[in-house]
C-alpha atoms as a PDB file:
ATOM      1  CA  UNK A   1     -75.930 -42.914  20.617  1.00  0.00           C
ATOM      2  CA  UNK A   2     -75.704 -43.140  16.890  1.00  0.00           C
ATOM      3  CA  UNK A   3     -78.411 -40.457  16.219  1.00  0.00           C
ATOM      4  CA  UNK A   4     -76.155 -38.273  18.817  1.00  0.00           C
ATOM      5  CA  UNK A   5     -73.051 -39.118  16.411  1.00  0.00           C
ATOM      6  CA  UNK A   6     -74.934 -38.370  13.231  1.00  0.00           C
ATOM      7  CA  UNK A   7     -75.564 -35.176  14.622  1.00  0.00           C
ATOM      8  CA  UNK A   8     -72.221 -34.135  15.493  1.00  0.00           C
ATOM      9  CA  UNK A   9     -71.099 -35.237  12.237  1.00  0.00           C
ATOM     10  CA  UNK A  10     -73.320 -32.890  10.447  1.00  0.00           C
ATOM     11  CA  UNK A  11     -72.462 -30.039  12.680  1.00  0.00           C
ATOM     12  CA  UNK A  12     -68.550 -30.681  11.460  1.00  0.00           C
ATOM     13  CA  UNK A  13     -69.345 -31.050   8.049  1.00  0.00           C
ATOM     14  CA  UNK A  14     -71.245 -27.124   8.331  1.00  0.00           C
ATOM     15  CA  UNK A  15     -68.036 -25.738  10.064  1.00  0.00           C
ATOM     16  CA  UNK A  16     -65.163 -27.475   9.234  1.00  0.00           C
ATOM     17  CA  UNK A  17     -65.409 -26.191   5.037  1.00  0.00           C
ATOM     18  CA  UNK A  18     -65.749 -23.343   6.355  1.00  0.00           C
ATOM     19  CA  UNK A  19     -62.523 -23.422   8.568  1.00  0.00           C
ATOM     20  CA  UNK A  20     -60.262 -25.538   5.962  1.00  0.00           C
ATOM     21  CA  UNK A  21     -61.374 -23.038   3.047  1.00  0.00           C
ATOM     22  CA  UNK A  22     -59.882 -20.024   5.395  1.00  0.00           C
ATOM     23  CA  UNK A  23     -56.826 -21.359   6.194  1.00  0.00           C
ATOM     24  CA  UNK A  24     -56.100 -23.117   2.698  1.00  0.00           C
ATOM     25  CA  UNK A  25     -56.295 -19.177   1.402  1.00  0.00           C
ATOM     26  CA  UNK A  26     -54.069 -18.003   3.635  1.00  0.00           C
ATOM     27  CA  UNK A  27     -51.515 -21.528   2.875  1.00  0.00           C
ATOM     28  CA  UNK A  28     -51.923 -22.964   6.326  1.00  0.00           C
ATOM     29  CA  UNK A  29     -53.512 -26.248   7.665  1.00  0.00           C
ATOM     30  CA  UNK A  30     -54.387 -25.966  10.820  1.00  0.00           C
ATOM     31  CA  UNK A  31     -58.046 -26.644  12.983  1.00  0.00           C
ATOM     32  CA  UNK A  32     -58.069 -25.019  15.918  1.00  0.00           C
ATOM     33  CA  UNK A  33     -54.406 -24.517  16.685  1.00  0.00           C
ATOM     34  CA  UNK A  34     -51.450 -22.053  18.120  1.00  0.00           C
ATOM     35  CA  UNK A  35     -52.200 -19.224  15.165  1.00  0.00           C
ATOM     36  CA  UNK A  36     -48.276 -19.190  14.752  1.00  0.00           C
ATOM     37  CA  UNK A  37     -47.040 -19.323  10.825  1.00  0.00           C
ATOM     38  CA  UNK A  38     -46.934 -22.360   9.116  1.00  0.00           C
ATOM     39  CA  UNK A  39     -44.665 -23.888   8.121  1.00  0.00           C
ATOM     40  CA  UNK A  40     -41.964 -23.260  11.139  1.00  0.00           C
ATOM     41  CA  UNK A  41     -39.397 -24.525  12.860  1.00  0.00           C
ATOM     42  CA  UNK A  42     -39.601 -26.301  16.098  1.00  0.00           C
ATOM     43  CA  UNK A  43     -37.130 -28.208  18.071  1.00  0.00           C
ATOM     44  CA  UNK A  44     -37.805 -31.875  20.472  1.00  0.00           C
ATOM     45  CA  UNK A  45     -37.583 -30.975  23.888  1.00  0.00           C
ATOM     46  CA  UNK A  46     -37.263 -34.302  25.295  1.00  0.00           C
ATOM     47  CA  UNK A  47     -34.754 -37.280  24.284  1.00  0.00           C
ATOM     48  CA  UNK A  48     -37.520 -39.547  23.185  1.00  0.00           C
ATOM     49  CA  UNK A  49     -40.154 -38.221  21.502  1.00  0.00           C
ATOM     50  CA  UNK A  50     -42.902 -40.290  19.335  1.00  0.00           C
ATOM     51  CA  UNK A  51     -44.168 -39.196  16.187  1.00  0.00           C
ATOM     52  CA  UNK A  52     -47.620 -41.082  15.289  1.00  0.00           C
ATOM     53  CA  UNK A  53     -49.511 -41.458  11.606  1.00  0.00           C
ATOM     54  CA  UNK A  54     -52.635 -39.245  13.023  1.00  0.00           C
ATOM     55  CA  UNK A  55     -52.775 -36.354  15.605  1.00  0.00           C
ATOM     56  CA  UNK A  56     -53.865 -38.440  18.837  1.00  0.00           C
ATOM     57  CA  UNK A  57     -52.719 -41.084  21.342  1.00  0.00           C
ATOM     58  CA  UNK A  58     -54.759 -43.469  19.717  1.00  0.00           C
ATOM     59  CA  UNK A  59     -52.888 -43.525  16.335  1.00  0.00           C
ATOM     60  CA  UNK A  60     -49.999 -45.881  16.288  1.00  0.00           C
ATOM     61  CA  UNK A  61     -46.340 -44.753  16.413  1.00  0.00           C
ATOM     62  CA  UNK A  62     -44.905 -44.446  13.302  1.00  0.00           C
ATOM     63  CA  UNK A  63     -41.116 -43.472  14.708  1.00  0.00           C
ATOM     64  CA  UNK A  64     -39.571 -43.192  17.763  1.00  0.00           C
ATOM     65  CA  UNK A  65     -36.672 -39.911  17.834  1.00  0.00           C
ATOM     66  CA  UNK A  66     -34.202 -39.924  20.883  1.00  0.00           C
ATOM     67  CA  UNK A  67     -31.917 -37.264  20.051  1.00  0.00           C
ATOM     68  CA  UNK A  68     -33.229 -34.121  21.716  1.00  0.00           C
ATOM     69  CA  UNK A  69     -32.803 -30.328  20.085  1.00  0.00           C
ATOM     70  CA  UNK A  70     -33.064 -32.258  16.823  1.00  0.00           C
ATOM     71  CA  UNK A  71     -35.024 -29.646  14.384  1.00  0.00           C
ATOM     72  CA  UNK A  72     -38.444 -30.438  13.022  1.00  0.00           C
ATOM     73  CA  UNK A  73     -40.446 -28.345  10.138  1.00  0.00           C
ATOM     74  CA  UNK A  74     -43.973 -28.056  11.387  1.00  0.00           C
ATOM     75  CA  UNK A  75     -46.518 -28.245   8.651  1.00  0.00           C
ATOM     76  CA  UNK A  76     -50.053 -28.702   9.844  1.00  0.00           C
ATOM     77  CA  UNK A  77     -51.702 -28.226  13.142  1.00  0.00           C
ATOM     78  CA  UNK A  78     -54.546 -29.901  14.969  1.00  0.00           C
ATOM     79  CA  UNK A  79     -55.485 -28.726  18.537  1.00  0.00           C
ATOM     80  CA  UNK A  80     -52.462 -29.801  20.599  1.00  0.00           C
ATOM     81  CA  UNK A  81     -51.019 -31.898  18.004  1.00  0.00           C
ATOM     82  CA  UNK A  82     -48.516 -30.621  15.291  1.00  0.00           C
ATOM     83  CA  UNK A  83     -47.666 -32.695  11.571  1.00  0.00           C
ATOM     84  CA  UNK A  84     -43.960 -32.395  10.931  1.00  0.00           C
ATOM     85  CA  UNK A  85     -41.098 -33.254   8.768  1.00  0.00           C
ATOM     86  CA  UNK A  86     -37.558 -34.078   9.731  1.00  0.00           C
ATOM     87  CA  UNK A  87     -34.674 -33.611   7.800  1.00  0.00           C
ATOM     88  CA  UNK A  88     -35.052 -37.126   6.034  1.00  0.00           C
ATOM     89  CA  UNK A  89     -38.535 -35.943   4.936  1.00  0.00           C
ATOM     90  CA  UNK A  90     -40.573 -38.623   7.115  1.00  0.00           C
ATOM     91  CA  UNK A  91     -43.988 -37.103   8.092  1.00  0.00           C
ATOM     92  CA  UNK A  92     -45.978 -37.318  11.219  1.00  0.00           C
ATOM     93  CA  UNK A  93     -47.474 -36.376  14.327  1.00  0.00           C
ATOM     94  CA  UNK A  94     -46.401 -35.226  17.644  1.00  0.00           C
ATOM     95  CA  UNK A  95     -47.856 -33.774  20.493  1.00  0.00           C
ATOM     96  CA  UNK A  96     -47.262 -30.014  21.233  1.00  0.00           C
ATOM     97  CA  UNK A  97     -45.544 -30.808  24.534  1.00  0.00           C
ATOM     98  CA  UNK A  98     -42.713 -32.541  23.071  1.00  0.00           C
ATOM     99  CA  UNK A  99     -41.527 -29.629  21.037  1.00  0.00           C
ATOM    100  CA  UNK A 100     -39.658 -26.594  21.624  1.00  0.00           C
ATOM    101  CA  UNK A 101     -39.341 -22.824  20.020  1.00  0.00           C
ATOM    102  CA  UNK A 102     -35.615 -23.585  20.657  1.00  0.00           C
ATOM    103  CA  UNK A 103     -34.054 -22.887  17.327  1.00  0.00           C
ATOM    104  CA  UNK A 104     -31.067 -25.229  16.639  1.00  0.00           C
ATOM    105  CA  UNK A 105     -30.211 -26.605  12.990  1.00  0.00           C
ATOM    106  CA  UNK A 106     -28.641 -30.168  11.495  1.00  0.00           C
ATOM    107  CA  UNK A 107     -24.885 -29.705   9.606  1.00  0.00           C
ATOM    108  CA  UNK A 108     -26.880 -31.480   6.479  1.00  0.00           C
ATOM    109  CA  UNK A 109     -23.030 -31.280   4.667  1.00  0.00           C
ATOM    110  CA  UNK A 110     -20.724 -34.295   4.908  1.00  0.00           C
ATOM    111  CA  UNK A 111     -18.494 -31.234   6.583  1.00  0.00           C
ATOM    112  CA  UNK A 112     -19.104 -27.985   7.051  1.00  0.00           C
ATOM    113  CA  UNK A 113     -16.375 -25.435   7.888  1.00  0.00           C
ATOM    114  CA  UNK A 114     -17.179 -22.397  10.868  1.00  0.00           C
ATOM    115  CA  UNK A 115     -15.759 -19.463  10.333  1.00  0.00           C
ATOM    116  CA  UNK A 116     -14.697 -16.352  12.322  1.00  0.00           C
ATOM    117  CA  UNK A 117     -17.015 -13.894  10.774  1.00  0.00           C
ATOM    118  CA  UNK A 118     -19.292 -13.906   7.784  1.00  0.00           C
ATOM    119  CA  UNK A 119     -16.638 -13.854   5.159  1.00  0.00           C
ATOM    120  CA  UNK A 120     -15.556 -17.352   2.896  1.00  0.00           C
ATOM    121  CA  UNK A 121     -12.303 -15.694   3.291  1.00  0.00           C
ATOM    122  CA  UNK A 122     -12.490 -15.293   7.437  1.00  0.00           C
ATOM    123  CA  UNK A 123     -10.310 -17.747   9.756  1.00  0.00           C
ATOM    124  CA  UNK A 124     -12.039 -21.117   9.942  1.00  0.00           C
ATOM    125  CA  UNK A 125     -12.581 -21.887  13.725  1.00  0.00           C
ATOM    126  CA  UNK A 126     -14.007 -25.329  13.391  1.00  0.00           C
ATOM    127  CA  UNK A 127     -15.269 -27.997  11.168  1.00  0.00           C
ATOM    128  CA  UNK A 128     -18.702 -29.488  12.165  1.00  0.00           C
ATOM    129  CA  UNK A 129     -19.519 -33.450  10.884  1.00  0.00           C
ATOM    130  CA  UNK A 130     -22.765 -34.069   9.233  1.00  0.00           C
ATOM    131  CA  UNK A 131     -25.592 -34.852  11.785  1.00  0.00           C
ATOM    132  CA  UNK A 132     -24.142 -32.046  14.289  1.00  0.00           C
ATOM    133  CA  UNK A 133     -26.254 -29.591  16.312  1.00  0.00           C
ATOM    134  CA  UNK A 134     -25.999 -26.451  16.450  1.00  0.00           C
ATOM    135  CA  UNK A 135     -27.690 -23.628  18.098  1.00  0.00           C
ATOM    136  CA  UNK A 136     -28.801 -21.046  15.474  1.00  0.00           C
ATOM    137  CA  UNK A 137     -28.001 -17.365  16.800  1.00  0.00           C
ATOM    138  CA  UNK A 138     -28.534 -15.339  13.974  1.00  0.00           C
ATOM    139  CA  UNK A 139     -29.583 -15.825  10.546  1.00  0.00           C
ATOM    140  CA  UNK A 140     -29.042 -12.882   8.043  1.00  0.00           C
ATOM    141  CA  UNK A 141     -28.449 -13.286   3.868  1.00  0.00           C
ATOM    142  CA  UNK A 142     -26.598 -16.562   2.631  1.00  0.00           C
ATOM    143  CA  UNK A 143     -24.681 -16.719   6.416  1.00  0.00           C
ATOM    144  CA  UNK A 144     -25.741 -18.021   9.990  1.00  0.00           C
ATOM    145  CA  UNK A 145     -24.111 -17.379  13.084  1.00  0.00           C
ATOM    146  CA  UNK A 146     -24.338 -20.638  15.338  1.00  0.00           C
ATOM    147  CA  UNK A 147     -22.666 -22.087  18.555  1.00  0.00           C
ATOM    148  CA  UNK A 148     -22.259 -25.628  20.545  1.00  0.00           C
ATOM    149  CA  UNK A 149     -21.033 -25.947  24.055  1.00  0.00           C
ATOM    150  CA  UNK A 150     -17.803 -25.527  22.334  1.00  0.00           C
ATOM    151  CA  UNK A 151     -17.515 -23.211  19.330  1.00  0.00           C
ATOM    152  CA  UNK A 152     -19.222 -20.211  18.049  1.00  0.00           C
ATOM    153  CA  UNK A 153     -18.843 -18.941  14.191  1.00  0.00           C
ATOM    154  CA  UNK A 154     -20.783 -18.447  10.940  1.00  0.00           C
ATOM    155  CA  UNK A 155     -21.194 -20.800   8.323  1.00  0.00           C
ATOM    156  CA  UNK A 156     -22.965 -20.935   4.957  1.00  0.00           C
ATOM    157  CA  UNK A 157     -27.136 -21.265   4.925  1.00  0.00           C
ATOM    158  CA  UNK A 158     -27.509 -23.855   2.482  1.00  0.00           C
ATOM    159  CA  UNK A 159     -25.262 -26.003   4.549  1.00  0.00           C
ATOM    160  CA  UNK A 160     -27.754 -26.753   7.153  1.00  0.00           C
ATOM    161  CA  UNK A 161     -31.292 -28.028   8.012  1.00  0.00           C
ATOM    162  CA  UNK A 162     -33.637 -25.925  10.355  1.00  0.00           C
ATOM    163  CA  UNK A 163     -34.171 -22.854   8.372  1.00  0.00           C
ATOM    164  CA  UNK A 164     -37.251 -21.893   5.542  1.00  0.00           C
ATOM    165  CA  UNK A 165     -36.146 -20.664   2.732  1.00  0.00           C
ATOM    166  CA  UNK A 166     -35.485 -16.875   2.855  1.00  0.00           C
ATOM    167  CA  UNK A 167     -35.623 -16.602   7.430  1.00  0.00           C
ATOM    168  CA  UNK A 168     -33.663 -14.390   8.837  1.00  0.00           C
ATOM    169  CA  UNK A 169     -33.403 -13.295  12.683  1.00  0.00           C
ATOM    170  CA  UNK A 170     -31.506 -12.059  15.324  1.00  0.00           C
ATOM    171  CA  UNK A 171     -28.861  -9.406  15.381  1.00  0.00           C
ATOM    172  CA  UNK A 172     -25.767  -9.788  12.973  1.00  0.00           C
END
């Protein structure tokens, strides 16, 4: 058994340099995962979701989330498992199956004003709370456009969490 383990040791040690050299040129971390870009933006999918110290069941749980949609920066990869950061900048692990390409984005502001159109100057439709949810629709310059059950409008980029720096999408 231990000769066995030796051997598969040394086998990792030949490939995995080679692997982590790779992907640290091209500013990723990621062993055999999804290929996507890294870092990105995922979303939970579930309303409890556990985020562990080390990519596997075995590792323990490190923090427990029960608010699903909330946004998550994924910044390393591992098979099925992706490291992430939430918006309070605690690090972990969580299994691929939890998450979701949904893209929705945290009011980080204490409050944050929606308006009609991309324009400071546009009618102001809404004021969203920090800690509220919003989908994000479009994402173009310093403006998104985002929506809740309730409201749809634009507000400024820097006043929420869920986007990298410099993202746009969607149609304006």
């Amino acid at each position: 058994m231990s000769r066995f383990l030796l051997i598969i040791l040394m086998s990792l040690s030949v490939t995995l340099p080679q692997v982590s050299t790779v992907l640290a040129q091209e500013n990723r971390i990621s062993i055999r995962g999804s290929n996507l870009e890294i870092p990105r933006f995922v979303t939970l999918k579930k309303g409890l979701v556990n985020m562990r110290t080390g990519p596997g069941k075995k590792y323990p749980i490190i923090w427990q989330y029960q608010r699903r949609h909330l946004p998550m920066k994924v910044i390393g990869e591992f098979d099925v498992w992706r490291k992430v950061v939430d918006h309070e900048g605690i690090t972990g692990w969580m299994h691929v199956s939890t998450l979701s390409v949904k893209r929705m984005a945290l009011i980080a502001d204490t409050t944050v004003k929606i308006h009609a159109s991309d324009d400071p100057e546009s009618r102001v439709r809404a004021v969203a709370e920090q800690g509220v949810l919003v989908e994000l629709e479009t994402c173009t310059g310093g403006w998104c456009k985002v929506s809740t059950d309730d409201i749809s409008g634009w507000v400024r980029r820097p006043a929420i969490w869920g986007l990298l720096e410099g993202e746009s999408f969607g149609q304006p």
